[in-house]
N, C-alpha and C. Protein backbone atom coordinates (compact mmCIF):
# COMPACT_ATOMS: atom_id res chain seq x y z
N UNK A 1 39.10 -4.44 15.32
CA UNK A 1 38.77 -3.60 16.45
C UNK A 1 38.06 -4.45 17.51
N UNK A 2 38.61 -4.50 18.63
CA UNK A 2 38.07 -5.12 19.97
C UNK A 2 36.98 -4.17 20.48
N UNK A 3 35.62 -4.98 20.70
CA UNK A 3 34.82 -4.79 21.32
C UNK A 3 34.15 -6.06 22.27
N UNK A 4 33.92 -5.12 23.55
CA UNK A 4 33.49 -6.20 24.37
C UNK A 4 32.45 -6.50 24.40
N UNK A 5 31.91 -7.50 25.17
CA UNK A 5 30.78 -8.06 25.66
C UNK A 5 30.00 -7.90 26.62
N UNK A 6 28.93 -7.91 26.56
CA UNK A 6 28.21 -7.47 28.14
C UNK A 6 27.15 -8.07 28.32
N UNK A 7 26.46 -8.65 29.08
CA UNK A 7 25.11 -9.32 29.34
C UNK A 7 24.24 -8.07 29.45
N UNK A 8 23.06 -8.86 29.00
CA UNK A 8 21.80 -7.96 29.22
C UNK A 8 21.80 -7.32 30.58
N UNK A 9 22.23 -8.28 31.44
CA UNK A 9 21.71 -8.01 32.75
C UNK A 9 23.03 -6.39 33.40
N UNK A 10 24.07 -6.50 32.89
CA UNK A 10 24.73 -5.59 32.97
C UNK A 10 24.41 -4.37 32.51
N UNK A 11 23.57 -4.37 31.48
CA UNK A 11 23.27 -3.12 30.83
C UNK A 11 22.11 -2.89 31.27
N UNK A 12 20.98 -3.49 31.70
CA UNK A 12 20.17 -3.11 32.67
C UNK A 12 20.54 -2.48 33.68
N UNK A 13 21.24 -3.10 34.34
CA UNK A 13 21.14 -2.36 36.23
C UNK A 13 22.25 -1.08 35.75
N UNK A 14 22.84 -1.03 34.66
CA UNK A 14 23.23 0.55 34.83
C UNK A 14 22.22 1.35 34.40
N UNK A 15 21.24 0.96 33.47
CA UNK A 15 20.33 2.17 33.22
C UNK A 15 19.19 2.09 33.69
N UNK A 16 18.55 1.04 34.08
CA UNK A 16 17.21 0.93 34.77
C UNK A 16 17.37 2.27 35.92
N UNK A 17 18.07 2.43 36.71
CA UNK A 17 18.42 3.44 37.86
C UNK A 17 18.41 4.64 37.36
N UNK A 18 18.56 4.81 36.21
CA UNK A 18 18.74 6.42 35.88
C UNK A 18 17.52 6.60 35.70
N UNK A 19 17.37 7.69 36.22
CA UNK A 19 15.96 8.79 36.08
C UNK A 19 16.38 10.45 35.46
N UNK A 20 15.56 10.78 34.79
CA UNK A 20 15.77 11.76 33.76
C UNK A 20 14.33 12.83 33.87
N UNK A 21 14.60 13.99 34.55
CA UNK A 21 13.46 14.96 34.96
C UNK A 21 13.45 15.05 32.78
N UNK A 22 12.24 15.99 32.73
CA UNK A 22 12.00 16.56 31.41
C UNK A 22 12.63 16.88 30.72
N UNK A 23 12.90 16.80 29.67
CA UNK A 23 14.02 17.47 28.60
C UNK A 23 12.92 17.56 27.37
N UNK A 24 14.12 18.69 26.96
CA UNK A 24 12.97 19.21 25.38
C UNK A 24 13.72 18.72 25.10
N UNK A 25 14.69 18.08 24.11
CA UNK A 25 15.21 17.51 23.22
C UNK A 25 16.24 16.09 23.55
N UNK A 26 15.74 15.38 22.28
CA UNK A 26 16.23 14.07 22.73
C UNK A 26 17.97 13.40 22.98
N UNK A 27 18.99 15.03 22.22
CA UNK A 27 19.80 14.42 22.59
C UNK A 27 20.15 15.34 24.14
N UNK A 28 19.78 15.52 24.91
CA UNK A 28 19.49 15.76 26.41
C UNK A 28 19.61 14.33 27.18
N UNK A 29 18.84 13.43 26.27
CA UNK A 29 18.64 12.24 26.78
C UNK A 29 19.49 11.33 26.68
N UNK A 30 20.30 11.42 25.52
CA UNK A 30 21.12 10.79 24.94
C UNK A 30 22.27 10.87 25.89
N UNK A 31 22.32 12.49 25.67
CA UNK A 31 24.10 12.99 26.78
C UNK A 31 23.87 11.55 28.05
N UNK A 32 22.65 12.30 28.69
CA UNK A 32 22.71 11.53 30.39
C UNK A 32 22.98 10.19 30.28
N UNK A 33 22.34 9.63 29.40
CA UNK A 33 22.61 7.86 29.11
C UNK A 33 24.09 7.88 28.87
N UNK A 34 24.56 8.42 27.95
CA UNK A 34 25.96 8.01 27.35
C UNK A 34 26.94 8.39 29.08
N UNK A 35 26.73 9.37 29.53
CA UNK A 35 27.01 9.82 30.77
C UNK A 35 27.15 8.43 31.94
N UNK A 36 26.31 7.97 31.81
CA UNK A 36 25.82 6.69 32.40
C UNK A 36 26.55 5.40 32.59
N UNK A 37 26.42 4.96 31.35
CA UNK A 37 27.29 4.22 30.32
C UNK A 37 28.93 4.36 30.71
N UNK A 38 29.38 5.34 30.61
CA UNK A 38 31.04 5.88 30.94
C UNK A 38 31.11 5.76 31.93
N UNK A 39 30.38 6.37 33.02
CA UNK A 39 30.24 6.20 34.41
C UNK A 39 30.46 5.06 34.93
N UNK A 40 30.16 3.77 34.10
CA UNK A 40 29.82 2.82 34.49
C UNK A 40 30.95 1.80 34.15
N UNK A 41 32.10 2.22 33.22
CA UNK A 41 32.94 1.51 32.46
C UNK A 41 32.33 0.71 31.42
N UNK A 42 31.20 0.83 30.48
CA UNK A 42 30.53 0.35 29.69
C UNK A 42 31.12 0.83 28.44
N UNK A 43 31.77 0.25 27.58
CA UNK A 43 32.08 0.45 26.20
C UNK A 43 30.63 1.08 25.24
N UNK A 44 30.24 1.51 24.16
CA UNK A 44 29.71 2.08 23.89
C UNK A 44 30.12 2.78 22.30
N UNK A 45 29.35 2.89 21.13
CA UNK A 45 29.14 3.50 20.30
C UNK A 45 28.09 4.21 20.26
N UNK A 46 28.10 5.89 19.91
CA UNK A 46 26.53 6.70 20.14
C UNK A 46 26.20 6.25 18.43
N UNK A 47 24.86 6.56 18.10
CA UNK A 47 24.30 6.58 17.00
C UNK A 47 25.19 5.52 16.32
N UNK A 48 25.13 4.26 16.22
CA UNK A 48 25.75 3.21 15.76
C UNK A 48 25.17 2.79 14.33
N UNK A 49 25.94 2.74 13.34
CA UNK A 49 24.85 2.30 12.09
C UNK A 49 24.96 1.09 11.86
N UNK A 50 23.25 0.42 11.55
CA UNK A 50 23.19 -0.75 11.80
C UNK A 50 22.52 -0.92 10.03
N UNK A 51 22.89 -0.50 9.05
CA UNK A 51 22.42 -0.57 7.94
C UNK A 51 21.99 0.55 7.16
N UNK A 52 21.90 0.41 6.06
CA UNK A 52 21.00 1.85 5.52
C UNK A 52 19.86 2.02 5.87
N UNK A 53 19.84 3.39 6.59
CA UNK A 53 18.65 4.33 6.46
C UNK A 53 18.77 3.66 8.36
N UNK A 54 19.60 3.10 8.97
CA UNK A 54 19.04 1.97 10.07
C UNK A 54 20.33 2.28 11.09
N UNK A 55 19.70 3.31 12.16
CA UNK A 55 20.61 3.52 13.13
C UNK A 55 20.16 3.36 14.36
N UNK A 56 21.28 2.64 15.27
CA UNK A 56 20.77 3.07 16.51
C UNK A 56 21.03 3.80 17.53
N UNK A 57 20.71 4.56 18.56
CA UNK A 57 20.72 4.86 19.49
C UNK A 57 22.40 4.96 20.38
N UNK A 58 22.08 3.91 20.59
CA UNK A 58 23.81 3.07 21.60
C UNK A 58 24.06 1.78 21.05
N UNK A 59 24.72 1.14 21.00
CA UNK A 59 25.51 -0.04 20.68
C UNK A 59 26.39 -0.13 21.91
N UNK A 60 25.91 -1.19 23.18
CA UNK A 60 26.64 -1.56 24.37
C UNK A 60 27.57 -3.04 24.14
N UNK A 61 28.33 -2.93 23.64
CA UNK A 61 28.65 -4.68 23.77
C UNK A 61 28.33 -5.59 23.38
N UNK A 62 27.45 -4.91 21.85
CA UNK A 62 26.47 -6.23 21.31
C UNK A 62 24.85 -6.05 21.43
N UNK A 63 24.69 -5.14 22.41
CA UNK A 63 23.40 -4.80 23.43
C UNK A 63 22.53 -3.51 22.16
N UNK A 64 21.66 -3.65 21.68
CA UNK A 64 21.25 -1.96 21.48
C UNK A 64 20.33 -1.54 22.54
N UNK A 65 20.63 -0.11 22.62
CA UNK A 65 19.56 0.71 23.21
C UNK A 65 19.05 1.78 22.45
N UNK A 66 17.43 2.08 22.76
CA UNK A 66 16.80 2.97 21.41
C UNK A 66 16.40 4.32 22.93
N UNK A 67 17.00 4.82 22.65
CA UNK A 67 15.85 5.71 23.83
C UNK A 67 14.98 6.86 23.20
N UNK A 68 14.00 7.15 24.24
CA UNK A 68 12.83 7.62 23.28
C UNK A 68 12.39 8.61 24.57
N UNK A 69 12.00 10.05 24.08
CA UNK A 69 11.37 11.04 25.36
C UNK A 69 10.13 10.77 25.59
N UNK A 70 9.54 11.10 26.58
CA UNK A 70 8.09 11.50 26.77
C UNK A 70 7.55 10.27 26.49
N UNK A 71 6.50 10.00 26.00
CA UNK A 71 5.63 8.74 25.96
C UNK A 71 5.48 8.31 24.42
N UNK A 72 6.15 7.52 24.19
CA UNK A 72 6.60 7.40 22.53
C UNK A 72 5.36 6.07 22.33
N UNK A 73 5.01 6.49 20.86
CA UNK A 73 4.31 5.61 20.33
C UNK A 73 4.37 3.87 20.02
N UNK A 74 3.91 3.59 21.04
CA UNK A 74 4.68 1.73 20.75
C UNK A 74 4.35 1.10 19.61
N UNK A 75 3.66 1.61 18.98
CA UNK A 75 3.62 0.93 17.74
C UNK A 75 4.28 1.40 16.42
N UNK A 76 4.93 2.46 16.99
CA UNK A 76 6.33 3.21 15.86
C UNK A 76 7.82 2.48 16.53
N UNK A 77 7.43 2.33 17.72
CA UNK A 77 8.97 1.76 18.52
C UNK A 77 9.04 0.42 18.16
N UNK A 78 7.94 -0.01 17.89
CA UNK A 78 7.76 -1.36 17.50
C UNK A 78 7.78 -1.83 15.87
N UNK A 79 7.31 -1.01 15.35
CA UNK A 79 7.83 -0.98 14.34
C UNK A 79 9.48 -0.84 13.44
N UNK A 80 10.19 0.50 14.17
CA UNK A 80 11.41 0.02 14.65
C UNK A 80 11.99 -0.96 15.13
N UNK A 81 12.36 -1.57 15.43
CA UNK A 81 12.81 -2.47 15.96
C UNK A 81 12.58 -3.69 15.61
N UNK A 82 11.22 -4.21 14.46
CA UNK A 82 11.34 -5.30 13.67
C UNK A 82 12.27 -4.13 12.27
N UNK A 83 12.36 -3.24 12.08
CA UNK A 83 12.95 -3.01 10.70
C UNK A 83 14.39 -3.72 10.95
N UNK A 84 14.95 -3.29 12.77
CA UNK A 84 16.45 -3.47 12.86
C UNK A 84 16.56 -5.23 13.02
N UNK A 85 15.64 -5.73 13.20
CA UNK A 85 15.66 -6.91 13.39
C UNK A 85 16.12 -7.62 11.94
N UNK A 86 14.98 -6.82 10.62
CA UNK A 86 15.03 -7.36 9.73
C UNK A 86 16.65 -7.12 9.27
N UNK A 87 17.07 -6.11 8.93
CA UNK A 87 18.18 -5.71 8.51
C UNK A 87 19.41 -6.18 9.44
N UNK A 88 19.62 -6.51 10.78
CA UNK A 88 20.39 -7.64 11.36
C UNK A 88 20.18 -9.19 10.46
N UNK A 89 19.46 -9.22 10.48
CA UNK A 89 19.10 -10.77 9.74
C UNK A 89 19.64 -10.70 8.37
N UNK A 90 19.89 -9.60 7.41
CA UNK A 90 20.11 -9.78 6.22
C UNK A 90 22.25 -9.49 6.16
N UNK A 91 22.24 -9.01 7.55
CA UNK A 91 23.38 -8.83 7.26
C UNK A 91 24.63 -10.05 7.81
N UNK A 92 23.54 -10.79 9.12
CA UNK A 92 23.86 -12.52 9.62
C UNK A 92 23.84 -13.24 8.68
């Protein structure tokens, strides 16, 4: 299965621009991004599994994105994100 490639910098300037009034629920957030993404001709997997128990968000081209509502705890997001780190590494 062909999947493409994309620089960071590509997947930035499509979503840095999006702005997102309030939503109660996170896949609200999800739709508009993925919305985004298509909009944009950006290839894309939603909820991509990146291992057991270990999913993410979007899968852009190689790229992940985690998105998170309201003011999320950085030290749970951060915590995330060394788990996916770890579990990328075991599967490289």
């Amino acid at each position: 299965m062909f999947t493409p490639v994309y620089d960071i910098e590509t997947v930035l300037e499509t979503l840095l621009p999006l702005r997102i009034g309030h939503v109660s629920e996170e896949y609200q957030l999800h739709d508009a991004v993925a919305k985004r993404l298509a909009g944009a001709g950006l290839f894309f997997y939603k909820e991509h599994r990146l291992g057991p128990r270990n999913r993410i968000d979007f899968l852009v081209g190689g790229i992940g994105v985690e998105c998170k509502k309201g003011r999320p705890n950085w030290q749970q997001v951060t915590n995330q994100l060394h788990r996916t780190l770890r579990q990328q590494k075991k599967v490289h």
